[in-house]
N, C-alpha and C. Protein backbone atom coordinates (compact mmCIF):
# COMPACT_ATOMS: atom_id res chain seq x y z
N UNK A 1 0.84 -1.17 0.00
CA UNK A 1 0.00 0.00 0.00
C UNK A 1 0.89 1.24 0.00
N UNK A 2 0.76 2.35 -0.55
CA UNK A 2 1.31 3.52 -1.24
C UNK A 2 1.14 3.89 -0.09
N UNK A 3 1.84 5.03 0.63
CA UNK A 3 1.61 6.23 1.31
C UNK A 3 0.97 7.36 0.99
N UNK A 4 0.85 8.02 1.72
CA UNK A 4 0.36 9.85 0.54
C UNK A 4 1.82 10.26 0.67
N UNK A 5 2.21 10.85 -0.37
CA UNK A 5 3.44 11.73 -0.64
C UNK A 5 2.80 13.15 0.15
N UNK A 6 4.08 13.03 0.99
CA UNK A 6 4.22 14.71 1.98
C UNK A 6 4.56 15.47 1.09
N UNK A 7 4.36 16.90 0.77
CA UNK A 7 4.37 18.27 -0.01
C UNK A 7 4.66 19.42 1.30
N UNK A 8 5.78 19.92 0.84
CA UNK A 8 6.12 21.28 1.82
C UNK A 8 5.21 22.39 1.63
N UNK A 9 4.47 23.03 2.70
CA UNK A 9 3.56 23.45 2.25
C UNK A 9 3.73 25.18 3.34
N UNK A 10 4.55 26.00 3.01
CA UNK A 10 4.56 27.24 3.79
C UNK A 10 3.51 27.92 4.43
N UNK A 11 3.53 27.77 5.58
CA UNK A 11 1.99 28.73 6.58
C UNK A 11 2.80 29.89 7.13
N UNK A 12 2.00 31.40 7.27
CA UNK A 12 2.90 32.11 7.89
C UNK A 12 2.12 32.19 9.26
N UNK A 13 2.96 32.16 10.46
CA UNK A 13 1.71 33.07 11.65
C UNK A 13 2.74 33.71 12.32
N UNK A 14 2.12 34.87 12.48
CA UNK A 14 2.65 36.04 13.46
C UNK A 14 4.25 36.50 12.66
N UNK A 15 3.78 36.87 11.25
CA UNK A 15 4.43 37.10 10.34
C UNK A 15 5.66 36.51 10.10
N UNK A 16 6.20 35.21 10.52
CA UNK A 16 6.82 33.97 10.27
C UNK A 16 6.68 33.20 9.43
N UNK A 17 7.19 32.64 8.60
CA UNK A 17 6.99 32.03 7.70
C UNK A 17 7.68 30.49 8.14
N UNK A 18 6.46 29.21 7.89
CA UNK A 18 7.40 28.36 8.13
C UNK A 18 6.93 27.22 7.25
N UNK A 19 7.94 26.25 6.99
CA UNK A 19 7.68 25.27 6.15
C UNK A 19 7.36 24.11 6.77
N UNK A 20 6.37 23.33 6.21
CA UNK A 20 5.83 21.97 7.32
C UNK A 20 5.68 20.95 5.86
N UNK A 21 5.86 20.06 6.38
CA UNK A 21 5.40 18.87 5.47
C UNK A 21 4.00 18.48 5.97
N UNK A 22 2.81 18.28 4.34
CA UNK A 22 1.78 17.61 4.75
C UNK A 22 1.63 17.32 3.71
N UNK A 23 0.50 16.27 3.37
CA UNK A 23 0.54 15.42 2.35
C UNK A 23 -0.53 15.90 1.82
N UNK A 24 -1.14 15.79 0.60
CA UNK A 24 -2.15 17.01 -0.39
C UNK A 24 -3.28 16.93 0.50
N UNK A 25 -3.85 15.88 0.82
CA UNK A 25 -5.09 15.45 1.50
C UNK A 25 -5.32 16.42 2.55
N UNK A 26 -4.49 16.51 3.44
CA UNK A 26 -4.47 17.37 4.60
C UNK A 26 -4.05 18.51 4.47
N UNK A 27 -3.48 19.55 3.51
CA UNK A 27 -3.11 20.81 3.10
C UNK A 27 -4.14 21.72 3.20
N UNK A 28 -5.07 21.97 2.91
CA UNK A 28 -6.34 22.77 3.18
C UNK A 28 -6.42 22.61 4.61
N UNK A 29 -6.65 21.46 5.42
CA UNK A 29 -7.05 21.37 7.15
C UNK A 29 -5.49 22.39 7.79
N UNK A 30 -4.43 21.92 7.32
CA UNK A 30 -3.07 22.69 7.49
C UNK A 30 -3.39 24.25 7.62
N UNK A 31 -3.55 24.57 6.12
CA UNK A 31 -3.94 25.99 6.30
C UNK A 31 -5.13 26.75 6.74
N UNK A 32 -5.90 26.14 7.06
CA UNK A 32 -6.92 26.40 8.12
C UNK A 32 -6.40 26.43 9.40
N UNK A 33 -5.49 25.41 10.05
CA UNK A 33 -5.14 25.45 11.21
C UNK A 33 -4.43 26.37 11.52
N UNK A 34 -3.13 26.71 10.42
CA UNK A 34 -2.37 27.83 10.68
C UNK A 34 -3.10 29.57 10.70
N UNK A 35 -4.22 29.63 10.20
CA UNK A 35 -4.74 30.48 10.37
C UNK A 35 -5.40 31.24 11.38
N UNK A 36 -6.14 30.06 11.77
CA UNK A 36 -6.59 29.63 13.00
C UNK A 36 -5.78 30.57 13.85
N UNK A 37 -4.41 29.82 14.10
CA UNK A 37 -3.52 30.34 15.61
C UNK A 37 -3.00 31.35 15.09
N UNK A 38 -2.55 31.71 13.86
CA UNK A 38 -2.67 33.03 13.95
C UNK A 38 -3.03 33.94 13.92
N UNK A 39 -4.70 34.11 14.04
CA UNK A 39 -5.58 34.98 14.29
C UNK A 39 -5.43 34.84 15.52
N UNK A 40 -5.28 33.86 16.46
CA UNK A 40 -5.27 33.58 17.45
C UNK A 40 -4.61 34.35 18.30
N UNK A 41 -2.58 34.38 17.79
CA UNK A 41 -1.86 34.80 18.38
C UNK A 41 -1.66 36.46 18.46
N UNK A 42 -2.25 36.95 17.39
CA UNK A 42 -2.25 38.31 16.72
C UNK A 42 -3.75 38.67 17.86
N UNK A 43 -4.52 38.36 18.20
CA UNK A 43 -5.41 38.83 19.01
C UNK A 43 -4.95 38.45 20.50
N UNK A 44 -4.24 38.03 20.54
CA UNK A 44 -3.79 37.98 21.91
C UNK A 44 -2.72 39.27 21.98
N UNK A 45 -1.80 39.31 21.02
CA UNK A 45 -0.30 40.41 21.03
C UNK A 45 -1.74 41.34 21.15
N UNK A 46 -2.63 41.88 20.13
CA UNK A 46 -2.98 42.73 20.07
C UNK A 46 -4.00 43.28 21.73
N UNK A 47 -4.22 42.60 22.42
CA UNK A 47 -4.35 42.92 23.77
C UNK A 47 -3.68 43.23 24.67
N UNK A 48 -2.33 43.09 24.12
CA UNK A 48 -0.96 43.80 25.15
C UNK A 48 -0.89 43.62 26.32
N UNK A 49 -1.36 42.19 27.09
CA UNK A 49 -0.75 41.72 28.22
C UNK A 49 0.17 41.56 28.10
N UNK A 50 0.57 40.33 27.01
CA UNK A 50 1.73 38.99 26.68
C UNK A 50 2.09 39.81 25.92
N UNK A 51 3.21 39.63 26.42
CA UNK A 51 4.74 40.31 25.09
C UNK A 51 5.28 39.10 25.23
N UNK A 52 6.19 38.75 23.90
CA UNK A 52 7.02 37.53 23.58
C UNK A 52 5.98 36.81 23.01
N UNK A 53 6.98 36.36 21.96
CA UNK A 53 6.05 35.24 20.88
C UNK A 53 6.47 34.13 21.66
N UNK A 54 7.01 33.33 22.22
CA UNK A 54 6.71 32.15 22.90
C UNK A 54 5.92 32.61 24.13
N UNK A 55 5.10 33.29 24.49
CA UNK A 55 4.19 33.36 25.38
C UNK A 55 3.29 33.58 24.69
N UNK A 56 3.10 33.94 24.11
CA UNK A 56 1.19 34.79 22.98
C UNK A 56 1.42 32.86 22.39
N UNK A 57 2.24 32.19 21.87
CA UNK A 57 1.91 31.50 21.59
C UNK A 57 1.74 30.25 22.50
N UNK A 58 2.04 30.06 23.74
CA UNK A 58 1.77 29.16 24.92
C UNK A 58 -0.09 29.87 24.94
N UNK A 59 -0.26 31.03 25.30
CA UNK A 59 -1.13 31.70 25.51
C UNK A 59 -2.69 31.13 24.88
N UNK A 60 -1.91 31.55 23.52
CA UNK A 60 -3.28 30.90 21.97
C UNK A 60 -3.32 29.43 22.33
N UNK A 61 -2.31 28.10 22.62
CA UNK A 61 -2.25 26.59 22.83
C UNK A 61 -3.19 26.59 23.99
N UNK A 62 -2.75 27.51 24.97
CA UNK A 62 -4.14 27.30 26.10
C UNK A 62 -5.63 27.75 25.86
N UNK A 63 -5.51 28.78 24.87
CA UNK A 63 -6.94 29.09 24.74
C UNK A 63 -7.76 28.22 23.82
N UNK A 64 -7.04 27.71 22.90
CA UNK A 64 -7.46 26.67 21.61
C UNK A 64 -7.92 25.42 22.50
N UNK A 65 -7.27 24.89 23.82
CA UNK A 65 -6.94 23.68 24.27
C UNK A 65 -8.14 24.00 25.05
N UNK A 66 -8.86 24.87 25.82
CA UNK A 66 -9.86 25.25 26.48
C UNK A 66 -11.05 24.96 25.65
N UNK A 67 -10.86 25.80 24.35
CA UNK A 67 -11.97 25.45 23.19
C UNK A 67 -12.43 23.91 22.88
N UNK A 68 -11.22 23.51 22.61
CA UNK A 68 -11.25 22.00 22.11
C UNK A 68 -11.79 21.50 23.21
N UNK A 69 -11.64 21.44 24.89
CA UNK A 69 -12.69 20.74 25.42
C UNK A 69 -13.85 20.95 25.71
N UNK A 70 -13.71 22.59 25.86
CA UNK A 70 -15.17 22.84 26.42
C UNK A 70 -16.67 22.27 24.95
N UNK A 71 -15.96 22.45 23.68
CA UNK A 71 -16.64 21.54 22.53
C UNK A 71 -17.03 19.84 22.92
N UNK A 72 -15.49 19.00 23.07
CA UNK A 72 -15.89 18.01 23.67
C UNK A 72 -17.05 17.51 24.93
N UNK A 73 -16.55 18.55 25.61
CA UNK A 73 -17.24 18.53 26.95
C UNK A 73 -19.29 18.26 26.90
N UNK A 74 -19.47 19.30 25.59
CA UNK A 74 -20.56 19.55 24.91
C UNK A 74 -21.04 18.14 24.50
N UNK A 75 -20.55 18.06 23.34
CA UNK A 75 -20.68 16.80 22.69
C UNK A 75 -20.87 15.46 23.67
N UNK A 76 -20.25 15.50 24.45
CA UNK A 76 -20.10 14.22 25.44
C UNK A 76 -21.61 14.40 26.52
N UNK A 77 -21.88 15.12 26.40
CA UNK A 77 -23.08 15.63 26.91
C UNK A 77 -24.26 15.76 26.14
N UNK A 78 -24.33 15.99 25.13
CA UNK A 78 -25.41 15.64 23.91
C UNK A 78 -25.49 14.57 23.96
N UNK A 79 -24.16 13.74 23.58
CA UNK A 79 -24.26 12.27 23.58
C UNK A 79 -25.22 11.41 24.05
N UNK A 80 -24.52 11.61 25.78
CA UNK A 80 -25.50 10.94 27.22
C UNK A 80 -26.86 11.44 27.09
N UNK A 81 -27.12 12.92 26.40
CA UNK A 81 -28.71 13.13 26.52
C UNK A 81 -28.97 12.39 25.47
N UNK A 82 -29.19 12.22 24.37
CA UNK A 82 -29.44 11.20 23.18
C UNK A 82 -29.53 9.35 23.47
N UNK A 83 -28.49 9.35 24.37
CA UNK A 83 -28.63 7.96 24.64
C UNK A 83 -29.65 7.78 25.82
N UNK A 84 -29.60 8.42 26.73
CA UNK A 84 -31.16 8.46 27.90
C UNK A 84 -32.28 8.62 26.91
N UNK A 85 -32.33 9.54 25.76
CA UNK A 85 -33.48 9.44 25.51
C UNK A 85 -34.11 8.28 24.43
N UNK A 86 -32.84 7.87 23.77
CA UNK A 86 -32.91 6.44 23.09
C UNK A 86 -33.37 5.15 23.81
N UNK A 87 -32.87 5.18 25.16
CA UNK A 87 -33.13 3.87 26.45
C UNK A 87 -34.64 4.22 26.74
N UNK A 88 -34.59 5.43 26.93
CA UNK A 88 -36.47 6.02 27.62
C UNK A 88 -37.44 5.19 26.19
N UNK A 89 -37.19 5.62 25.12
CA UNK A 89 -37.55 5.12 24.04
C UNK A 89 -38.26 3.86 23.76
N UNK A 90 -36.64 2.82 23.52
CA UNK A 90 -36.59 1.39 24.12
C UNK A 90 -37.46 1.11 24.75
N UNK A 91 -37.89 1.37 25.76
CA UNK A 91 -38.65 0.91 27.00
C UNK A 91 -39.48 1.52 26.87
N UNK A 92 -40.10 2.56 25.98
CA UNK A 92 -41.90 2.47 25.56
C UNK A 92 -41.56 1.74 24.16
N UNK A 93 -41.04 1.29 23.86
CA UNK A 93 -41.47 0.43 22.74
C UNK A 93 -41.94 -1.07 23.56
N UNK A 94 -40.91 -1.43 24.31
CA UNK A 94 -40.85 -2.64 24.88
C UNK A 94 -42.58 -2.64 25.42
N UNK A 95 -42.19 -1.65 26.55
CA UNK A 95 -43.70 -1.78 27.09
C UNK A 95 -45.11 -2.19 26.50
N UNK A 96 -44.72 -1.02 24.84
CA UNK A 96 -46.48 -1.34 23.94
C UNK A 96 -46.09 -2.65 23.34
N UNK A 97 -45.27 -3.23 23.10
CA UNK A 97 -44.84 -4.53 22.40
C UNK A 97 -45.32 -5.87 23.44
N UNK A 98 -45.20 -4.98 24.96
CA UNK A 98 -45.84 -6.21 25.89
C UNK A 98 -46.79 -6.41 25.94
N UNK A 99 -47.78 -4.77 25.89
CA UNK A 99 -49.17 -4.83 26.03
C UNK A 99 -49.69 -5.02 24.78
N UNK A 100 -49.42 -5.70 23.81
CA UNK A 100 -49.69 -5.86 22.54
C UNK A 100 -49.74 -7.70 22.59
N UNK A 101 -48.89 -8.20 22.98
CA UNK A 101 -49.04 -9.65 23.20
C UNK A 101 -49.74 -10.13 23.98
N UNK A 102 -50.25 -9.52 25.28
CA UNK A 102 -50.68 -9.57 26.36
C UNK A 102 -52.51 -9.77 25.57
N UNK A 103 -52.63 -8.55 24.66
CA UNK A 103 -54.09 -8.32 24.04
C UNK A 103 -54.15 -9.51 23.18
N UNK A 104 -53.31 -9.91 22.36
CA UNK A 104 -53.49 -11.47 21.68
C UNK A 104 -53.38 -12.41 22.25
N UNK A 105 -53.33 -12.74 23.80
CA UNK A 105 -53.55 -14.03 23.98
C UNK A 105 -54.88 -14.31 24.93
């Protein structure tokens, strides 16, 4: 089985330019991501707490990393409501399925 061939693919953030290998498939998600943190990091500099680009960028990893769960957090919670209400479900089906046999015999 073939691999995907990696392609160097330049993202700039926080007016850096850097070269990453990704393979065509994932090049669009790439430059979305790099965009991403650097809107990210550029709205953080631009609030002028954090000075230093290795802090605005620790900064943006914690705020992204907050995002990413408090989403999960969500989801994992939709989930459990969907599945209670799938079981609640279940068990009025079961129920009219009993009182349904119950009437034919």
């Amino acid at each position: 089985m073939n691999q995907p061939e990696n392609t160097p693919v330049n993202v700039h953030i926080m007016d850096k330019e850097f070269r990453i290998a990704c393979s065509d498939e994932e090049r669009e998600n790439l430059l979305a991501a790099a965009r991403y943190l650097d809107d990210k990091m550029k709205e953080i500099r631009r609030g002028g707490k954090v000075i230093g680009a290795d802090r605005i960028a620790v900064m943006a990893a914690l705020n992204i990393t907050h995002e990413l769960l408090q989403i999960r957090r969500e989801k994992e919670e939709k989930t459990a409501a969907i599945s209670e209400h799938i079981q609640h479900l279940q068990e009025k089906i079961a129920v009219a399925i009993d009182s349904g046999k119950q009437l034919e015999l």
